[in-house]
PDB file of N, CA and C in Angstrom:
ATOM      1  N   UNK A   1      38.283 155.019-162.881  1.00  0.00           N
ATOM      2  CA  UNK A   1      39.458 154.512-163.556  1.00  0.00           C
ATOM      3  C   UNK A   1      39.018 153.477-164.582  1.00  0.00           C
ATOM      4  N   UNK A   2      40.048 153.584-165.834  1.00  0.00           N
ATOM      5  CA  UNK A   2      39.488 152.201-166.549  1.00  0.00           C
ATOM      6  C   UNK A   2      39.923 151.038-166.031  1.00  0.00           C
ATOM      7  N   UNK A   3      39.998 149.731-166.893  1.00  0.00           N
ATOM      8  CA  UNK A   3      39.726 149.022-166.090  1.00  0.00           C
ATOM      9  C   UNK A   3      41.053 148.254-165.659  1.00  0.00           C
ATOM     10  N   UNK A   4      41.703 147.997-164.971  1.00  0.00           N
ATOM     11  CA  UNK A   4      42.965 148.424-164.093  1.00  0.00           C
ATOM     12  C   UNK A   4      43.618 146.612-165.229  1.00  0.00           C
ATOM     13  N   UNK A   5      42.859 145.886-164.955  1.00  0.00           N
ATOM     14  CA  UNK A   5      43.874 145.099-165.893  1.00  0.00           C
ATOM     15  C   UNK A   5      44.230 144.750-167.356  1.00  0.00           C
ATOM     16  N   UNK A   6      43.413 146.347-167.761  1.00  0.00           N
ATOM     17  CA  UNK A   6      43.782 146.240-169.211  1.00  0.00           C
ATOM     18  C   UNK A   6      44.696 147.798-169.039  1.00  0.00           C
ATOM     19  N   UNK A   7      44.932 148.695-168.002  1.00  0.00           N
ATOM     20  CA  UNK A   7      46.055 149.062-167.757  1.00  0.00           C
ATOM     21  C   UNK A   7      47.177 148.705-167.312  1.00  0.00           C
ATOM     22  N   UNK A   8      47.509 147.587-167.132  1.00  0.00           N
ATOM     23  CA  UNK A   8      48.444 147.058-166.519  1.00  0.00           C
ATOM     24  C   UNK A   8      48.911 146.168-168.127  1.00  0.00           C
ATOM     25  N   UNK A   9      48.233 145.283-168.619  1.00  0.00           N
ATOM     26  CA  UNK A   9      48.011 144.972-169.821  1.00  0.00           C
ATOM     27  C   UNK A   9      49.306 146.107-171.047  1.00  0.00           C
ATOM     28  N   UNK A  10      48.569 147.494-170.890  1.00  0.00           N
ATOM     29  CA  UNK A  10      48.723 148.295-171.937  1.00  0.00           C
ATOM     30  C   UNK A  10      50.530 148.780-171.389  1.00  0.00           C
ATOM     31  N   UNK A  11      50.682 148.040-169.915  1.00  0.00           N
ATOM     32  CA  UNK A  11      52.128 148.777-169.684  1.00  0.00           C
ATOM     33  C   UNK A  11      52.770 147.390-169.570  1.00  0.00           C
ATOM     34  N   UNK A  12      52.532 146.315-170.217  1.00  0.00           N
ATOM     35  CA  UNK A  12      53.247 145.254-170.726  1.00  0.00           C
ATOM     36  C   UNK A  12      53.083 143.844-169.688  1.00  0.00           C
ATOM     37  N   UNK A  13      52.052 143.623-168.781  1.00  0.00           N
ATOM     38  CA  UNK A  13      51.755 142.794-167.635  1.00  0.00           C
ATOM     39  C   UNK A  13      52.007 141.427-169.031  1.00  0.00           C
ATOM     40  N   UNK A  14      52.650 140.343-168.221  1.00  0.00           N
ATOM     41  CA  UNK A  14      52.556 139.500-169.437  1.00  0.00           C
ATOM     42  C   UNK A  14      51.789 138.674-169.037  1.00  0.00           C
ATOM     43  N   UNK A  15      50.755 138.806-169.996  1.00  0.00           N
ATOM     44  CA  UNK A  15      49.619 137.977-169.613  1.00  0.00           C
ATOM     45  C   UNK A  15      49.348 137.630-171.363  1.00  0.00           C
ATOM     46  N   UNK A  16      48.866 136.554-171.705  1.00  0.00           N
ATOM     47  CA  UNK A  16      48.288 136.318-173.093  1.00  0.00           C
ATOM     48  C   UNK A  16      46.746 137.262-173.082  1.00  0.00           C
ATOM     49  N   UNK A  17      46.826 138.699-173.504  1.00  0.00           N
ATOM     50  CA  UNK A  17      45.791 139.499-174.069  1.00  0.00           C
ATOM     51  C   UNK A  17      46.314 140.594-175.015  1.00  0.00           C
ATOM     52  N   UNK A  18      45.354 141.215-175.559  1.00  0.00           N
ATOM     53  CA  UNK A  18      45.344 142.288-176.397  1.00  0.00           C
ATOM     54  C   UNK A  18      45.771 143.304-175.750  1.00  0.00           C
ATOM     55  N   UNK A  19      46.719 144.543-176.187  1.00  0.00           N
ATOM     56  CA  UNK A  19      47.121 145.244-175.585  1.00  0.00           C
ATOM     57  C   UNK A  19      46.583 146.860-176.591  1.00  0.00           C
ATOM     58  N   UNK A  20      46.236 147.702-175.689  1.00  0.00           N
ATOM     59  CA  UNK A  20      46.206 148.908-177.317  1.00  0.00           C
ATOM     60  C   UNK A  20      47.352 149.655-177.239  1.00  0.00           C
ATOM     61  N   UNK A  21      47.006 150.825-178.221  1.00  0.00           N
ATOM     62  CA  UNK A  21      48.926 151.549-177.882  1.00  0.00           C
ATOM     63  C   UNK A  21      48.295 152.697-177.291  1.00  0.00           C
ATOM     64  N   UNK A  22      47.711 152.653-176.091  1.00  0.00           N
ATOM     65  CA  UNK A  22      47.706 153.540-174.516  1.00  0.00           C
ATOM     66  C   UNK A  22      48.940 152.885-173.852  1.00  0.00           C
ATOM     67  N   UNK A  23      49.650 154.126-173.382  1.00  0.00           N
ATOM     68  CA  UNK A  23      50.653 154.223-172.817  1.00  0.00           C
ATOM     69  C   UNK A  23      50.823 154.861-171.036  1.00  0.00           C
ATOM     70  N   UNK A  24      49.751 154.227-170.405  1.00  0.00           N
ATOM     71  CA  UNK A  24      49.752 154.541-169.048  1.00  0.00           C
ATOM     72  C   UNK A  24      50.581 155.316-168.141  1.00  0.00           C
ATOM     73  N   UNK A  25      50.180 156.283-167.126  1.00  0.00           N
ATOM     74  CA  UNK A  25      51.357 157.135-166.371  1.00  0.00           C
ATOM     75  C   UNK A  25      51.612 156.134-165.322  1.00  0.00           C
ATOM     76  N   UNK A  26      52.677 156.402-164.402  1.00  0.00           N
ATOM     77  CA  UNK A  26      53.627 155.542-163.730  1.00  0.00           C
ATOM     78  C   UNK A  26      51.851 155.375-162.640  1.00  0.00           C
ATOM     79  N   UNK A  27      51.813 157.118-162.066  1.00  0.00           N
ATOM     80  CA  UNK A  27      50.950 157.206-161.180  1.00  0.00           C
ATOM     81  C   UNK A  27      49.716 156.146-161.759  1.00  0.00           C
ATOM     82  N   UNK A  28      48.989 156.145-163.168  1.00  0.00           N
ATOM     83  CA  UNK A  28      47.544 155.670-163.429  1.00  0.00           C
ATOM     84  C   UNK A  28      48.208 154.014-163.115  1.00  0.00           C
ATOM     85  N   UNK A  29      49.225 152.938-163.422  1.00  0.00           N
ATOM     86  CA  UNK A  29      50.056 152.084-163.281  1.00  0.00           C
ATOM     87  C   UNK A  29      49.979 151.776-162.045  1.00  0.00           C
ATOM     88  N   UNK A  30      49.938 152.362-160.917  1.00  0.00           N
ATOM     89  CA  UNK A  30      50.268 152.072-159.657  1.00  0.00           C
ATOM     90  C   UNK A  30      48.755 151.992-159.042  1.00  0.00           C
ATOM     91  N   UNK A  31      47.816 152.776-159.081  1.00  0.00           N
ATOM     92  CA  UNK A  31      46.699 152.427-159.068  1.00  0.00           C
ATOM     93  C   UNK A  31      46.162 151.426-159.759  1.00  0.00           C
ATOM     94  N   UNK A  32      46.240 150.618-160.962  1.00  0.00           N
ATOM     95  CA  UNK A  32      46.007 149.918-161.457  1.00  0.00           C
ATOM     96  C   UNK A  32      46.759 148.208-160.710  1.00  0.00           C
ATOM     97  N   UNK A  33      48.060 148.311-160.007  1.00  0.00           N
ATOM     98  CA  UNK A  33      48.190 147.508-159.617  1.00  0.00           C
ATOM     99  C   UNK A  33      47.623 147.526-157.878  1.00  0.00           C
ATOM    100  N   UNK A  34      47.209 148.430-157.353  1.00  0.00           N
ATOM    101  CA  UNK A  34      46.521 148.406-156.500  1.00  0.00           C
ATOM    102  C   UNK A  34      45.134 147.780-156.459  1.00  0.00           C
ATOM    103  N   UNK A  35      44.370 147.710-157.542  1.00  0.00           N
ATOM    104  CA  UNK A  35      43.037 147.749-157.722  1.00  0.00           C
ATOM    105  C   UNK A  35      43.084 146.553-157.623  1.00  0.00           C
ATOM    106  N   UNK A  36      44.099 146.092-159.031  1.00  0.00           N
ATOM    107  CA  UNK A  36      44.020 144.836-159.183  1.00  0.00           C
ATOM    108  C   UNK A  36      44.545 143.712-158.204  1.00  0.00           C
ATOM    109  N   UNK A  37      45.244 143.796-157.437  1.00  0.00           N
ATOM    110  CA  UNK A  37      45.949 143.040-156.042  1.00  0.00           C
ATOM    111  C   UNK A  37      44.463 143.061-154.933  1.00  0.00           C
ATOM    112  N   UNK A  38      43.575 144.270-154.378  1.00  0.00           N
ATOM    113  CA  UNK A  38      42.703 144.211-154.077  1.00  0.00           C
ATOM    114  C   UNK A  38      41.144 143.299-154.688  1.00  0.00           C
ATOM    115  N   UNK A  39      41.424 142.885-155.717  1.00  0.00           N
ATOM    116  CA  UNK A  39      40.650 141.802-156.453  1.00  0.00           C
ATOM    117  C   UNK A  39      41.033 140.580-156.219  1.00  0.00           C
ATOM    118  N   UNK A  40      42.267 140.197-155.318  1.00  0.00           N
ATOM    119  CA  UNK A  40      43.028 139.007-154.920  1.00  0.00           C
ATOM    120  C   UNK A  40      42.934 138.072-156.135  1.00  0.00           C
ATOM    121  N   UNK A  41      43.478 138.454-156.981  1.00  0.00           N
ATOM    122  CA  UNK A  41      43.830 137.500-158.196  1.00  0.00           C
ATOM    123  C   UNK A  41      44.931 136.656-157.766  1.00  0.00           C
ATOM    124  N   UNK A  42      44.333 135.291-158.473  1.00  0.00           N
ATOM    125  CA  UNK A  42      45.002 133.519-158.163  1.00  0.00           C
ATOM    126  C   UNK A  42      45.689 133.319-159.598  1.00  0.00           C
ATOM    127  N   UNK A  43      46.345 132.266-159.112  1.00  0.00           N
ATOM    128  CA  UNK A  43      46.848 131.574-160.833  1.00  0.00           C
ATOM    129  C   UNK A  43      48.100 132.688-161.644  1.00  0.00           C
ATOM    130  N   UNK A  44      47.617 132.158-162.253  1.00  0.00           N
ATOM    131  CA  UNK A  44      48.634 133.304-163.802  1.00  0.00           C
ATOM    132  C   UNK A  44      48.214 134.187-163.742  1.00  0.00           C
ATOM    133  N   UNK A  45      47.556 135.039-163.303  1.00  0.00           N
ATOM    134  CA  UNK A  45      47.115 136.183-163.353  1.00  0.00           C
ATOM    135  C   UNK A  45      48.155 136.594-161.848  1.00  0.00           C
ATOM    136  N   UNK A  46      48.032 136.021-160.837  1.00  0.00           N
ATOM    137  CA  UNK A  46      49.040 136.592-159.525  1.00  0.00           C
ATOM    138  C   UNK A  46      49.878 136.412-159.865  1.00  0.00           C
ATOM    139  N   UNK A  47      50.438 135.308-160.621  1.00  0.00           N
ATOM    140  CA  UNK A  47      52.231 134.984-161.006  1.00  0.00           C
ATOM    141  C   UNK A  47      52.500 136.261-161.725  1.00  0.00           C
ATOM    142  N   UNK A  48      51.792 136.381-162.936  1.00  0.00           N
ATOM    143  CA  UNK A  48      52.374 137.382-163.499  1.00  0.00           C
ATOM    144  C   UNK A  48      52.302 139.233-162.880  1.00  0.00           C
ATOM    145  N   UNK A  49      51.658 139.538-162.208  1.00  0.00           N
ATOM    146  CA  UNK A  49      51.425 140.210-161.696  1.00  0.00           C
ATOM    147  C   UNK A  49      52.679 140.591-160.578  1.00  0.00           C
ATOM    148  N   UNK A  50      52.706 139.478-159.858  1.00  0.00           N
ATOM    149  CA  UNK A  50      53.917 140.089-158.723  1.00  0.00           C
ATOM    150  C   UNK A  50      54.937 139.424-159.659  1.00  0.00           C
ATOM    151  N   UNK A  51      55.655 138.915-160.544  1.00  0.00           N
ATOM    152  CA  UNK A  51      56.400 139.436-161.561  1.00  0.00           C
ATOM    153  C   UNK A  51      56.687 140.541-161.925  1.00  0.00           C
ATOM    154  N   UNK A  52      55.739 141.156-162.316  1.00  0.00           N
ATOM    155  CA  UNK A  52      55.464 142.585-163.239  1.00  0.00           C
ATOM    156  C   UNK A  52      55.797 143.704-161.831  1.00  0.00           C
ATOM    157  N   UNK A  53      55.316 143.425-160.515  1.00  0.00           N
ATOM    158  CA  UNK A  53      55.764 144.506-159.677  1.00  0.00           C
ATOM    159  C   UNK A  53      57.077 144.534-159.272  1.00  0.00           C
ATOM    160  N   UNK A  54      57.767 143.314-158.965  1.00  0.00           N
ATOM    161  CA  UNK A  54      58.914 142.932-158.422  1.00  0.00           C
ATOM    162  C   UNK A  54      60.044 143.624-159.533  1.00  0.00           C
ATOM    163  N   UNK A  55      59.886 143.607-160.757  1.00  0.00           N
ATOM    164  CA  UNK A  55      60.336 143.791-162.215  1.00  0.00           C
ATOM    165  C   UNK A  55      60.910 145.468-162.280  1.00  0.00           C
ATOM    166  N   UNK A  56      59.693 145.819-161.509  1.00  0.00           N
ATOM    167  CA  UNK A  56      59.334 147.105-161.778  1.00  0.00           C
ATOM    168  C   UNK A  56      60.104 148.171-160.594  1.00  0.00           C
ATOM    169  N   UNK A  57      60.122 147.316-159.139  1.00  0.00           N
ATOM    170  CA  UNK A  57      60.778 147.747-158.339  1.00  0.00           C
ATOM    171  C   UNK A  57      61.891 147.918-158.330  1.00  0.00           C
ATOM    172  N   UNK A  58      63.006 146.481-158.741  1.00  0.00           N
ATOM    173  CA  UNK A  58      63.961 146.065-159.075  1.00  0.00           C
ATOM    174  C   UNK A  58      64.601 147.012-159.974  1.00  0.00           C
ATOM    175  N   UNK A  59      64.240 147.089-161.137  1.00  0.00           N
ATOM    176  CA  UNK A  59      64.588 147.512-162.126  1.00  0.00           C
ATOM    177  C   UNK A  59      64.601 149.234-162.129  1.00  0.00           C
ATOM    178  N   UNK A  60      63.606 149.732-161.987  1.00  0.00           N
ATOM    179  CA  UNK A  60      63.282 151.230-161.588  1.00  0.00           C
ATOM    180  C   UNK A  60      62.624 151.563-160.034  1.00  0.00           C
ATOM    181  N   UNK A  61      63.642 151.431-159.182  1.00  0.00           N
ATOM    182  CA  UNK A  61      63.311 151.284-157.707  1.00  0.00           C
ATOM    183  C   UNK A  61      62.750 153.236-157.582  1.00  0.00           C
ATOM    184  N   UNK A  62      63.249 154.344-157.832  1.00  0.00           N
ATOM    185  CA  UNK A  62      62.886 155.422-157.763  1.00  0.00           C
ATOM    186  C   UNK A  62      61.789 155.610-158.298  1.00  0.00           C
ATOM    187  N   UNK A  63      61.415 154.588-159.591  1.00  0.00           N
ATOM    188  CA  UNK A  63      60.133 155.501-159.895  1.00  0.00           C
ATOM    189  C   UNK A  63      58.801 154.666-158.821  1.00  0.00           C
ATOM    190  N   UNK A  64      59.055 153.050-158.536  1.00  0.00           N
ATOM    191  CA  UNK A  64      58.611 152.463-157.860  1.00  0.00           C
ATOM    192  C   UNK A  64      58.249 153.030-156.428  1.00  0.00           C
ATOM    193  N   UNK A  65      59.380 153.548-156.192  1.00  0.00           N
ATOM    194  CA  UNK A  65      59.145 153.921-154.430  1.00  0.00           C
ATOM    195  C   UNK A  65      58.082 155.265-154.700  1.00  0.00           C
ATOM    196  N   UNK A  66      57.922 156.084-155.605  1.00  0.00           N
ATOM    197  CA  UNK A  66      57.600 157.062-155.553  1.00  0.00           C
ATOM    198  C   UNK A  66      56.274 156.909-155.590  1.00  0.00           C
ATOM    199  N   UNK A  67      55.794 155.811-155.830  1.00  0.00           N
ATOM    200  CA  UNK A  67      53.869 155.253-156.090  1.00  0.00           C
ATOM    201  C   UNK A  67      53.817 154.239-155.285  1.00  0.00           C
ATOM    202  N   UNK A  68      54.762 153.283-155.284  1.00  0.00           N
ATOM    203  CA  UNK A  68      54.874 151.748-154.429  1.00  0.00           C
ATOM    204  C   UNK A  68      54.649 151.830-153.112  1.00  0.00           C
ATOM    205  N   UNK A  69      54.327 151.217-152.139  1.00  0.00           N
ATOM    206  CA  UNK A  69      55.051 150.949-150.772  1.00  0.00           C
ATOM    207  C   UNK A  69      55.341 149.223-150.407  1.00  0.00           C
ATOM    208  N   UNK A  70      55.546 149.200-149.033  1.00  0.00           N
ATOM    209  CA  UNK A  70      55.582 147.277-148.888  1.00  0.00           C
ATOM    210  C   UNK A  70      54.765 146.620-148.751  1.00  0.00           C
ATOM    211  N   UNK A  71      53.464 147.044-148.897  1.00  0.00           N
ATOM    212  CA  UNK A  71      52.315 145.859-149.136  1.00  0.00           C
ATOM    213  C   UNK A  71      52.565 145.679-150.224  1.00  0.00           C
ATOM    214  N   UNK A  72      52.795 146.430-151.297  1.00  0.00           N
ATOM    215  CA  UNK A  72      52.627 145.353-152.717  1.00  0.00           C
ATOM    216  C   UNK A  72      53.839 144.913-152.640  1.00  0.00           C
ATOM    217  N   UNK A  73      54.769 145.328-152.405  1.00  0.00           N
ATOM    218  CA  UNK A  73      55.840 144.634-152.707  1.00  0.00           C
ATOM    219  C   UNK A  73      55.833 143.107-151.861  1.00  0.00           C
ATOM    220  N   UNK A  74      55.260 142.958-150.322  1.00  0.00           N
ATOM    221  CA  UNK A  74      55.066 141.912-149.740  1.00  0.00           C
ATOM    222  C   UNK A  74      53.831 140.955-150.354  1.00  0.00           C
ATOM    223  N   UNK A  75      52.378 141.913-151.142  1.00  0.00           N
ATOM    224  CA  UNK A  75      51.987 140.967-151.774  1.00  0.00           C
ATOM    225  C   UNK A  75      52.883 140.285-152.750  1.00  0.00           C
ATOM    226  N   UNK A  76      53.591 140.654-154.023  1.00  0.00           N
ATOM    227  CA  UNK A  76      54.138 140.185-154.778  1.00  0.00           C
ATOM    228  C   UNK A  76      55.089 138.981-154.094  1.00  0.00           C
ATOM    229  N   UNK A  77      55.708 139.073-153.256  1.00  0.00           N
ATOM    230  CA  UNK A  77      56.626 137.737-153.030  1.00  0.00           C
ATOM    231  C   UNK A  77      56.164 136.934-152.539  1.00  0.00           C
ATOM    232  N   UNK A  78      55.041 137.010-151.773  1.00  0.00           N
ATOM    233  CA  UNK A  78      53.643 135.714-151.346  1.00  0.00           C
ATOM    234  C   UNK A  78      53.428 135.508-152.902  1.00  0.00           C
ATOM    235  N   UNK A  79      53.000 135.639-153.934  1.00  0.00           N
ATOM    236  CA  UNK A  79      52.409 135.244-154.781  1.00  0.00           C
ATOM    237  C   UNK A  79      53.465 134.723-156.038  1.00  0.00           C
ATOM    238  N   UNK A  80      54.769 134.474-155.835  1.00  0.00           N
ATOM    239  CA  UNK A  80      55.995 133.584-156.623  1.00  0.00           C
ATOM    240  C   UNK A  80      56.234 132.549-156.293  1.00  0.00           C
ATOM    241  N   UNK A  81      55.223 131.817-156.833  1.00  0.00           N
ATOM    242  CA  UNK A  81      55.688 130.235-156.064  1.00  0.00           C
ATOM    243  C   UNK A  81      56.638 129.174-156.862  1.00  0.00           C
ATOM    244  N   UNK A  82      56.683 129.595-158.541  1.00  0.00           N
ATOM    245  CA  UNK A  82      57.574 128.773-159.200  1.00  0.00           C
ATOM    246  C   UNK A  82      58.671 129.542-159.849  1.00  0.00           C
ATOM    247  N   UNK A  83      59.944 129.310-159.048  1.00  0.00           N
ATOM    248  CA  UNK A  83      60.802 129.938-159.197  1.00  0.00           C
ATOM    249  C   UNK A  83      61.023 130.601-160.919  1.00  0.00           C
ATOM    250  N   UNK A  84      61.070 129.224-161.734  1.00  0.00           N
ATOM    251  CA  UNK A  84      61.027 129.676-163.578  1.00  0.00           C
ATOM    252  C   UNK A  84      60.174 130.340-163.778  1.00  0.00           C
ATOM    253  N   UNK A  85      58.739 129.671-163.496  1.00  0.00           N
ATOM    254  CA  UNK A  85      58.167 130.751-163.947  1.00  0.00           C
ATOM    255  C   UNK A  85      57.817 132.022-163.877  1.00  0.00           C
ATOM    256  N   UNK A  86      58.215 132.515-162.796  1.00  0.00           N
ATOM    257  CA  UNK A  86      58.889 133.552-162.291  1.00  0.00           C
ATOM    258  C   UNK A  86      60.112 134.472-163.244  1.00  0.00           C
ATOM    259  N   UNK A  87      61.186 133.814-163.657  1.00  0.00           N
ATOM    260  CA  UNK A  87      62.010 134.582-164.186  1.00  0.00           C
ATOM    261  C   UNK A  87      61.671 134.045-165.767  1.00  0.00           C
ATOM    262  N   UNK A  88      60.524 133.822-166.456  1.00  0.00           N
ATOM    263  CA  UNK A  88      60.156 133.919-167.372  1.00  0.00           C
ATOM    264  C   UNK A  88      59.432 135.230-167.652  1.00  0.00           C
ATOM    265  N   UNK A  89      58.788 135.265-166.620  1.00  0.00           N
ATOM    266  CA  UNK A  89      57.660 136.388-166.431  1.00  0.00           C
ATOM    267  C   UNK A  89      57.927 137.582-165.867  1.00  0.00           C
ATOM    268  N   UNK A  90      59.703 137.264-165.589  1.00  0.00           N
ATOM    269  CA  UNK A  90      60.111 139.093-165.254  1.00  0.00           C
ATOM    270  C   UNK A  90      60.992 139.531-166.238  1.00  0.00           C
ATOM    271  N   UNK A  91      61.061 138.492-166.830  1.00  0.00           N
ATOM    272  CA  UNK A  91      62.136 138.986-168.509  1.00  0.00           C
ATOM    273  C   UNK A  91      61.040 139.690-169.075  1.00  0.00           C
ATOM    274  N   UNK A  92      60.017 139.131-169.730  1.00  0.00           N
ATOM    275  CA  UNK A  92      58.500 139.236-169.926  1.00  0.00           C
ATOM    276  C   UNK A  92      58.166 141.243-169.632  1.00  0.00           C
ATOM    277  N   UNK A  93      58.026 141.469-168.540  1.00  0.00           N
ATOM    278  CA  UNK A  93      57.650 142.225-167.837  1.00  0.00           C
ATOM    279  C   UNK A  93      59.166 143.551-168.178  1.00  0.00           C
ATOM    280  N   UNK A  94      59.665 143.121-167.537  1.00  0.00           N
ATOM    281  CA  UNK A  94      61.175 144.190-167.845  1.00  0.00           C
ATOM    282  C   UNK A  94      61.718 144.657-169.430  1.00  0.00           C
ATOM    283  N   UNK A  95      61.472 143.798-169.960  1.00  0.00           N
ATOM    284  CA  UNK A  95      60.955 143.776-171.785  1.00  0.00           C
ATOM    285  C   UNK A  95      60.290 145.400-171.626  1.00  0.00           C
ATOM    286  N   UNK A  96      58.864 144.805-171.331  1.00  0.00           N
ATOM    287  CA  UNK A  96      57.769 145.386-171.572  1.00  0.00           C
ATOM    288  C   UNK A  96      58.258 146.868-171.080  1.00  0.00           C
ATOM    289  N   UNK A  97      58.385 146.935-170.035  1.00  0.00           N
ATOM    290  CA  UNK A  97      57.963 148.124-168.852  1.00  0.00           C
ATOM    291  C   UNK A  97      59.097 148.704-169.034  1.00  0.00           C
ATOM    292  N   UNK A  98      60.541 148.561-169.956  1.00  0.00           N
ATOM    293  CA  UNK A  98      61.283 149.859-170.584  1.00  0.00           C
ATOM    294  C   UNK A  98      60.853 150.290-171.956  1.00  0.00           C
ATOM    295  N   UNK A  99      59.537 150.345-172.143  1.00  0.00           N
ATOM    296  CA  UNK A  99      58.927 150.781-173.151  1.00  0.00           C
ATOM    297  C   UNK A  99      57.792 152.118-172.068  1.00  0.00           C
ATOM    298  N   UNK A 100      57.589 151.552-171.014  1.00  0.00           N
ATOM    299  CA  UNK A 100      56.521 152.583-170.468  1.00  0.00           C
ATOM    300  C   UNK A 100      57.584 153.374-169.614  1.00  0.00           C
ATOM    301  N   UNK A 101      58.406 153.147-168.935  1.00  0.00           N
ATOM    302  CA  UNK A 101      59.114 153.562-167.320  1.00  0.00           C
ATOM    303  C   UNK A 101      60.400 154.396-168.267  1.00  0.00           C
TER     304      UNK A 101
END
């Protein structure tokens, strides 16, 4: 696989990086947030991240359930610790991810 957080990146993770115009499948997306949760990423990188899944569930729960299960979804709510910045980063994300979903 490439490299899972510049797929996550390319399906709108809001993170301050370069993005290209690859347009990731839901399935390559879901592996990519697997990979990357298994790398136990801290900081802004986890905020935005279980943002970006929670976003994703929420918002498109069918296409979510269909790749998702409740570990990520239970990682993601361990890893929201500031409420704003939180709903900065799922506007952010929900933006993004009705451009891919």
């Amino acid at each position: 696989m490439a490299d899972p957080w510049q797929i996550l990146r390319d399906a709108g993770l809001p993170v301050a990086s370069a993005r290209t115009d690859r347009v990731p499948s839901v399935t390559e997306l879901a592996a990519a947030v697997r990979e990357a949760i298994a790398g136990a990423p801290i900081g802004r990188d986890a905020e935005a991240l279980a943002a970006f899944v929670l976003a994703w569930s929420q918002h498109w729960p069918s296409s979510f359930a269909a790749v998702g299960d409740d570990a990520i979804l239970d990682w993601a709510h361990r890893n929201c610790s500031d409420a704003d910045r939180y709903l900065k980063l799922r506007r952010l994300a929900l933006a993004n991810l009705a451009t891919v979903l």
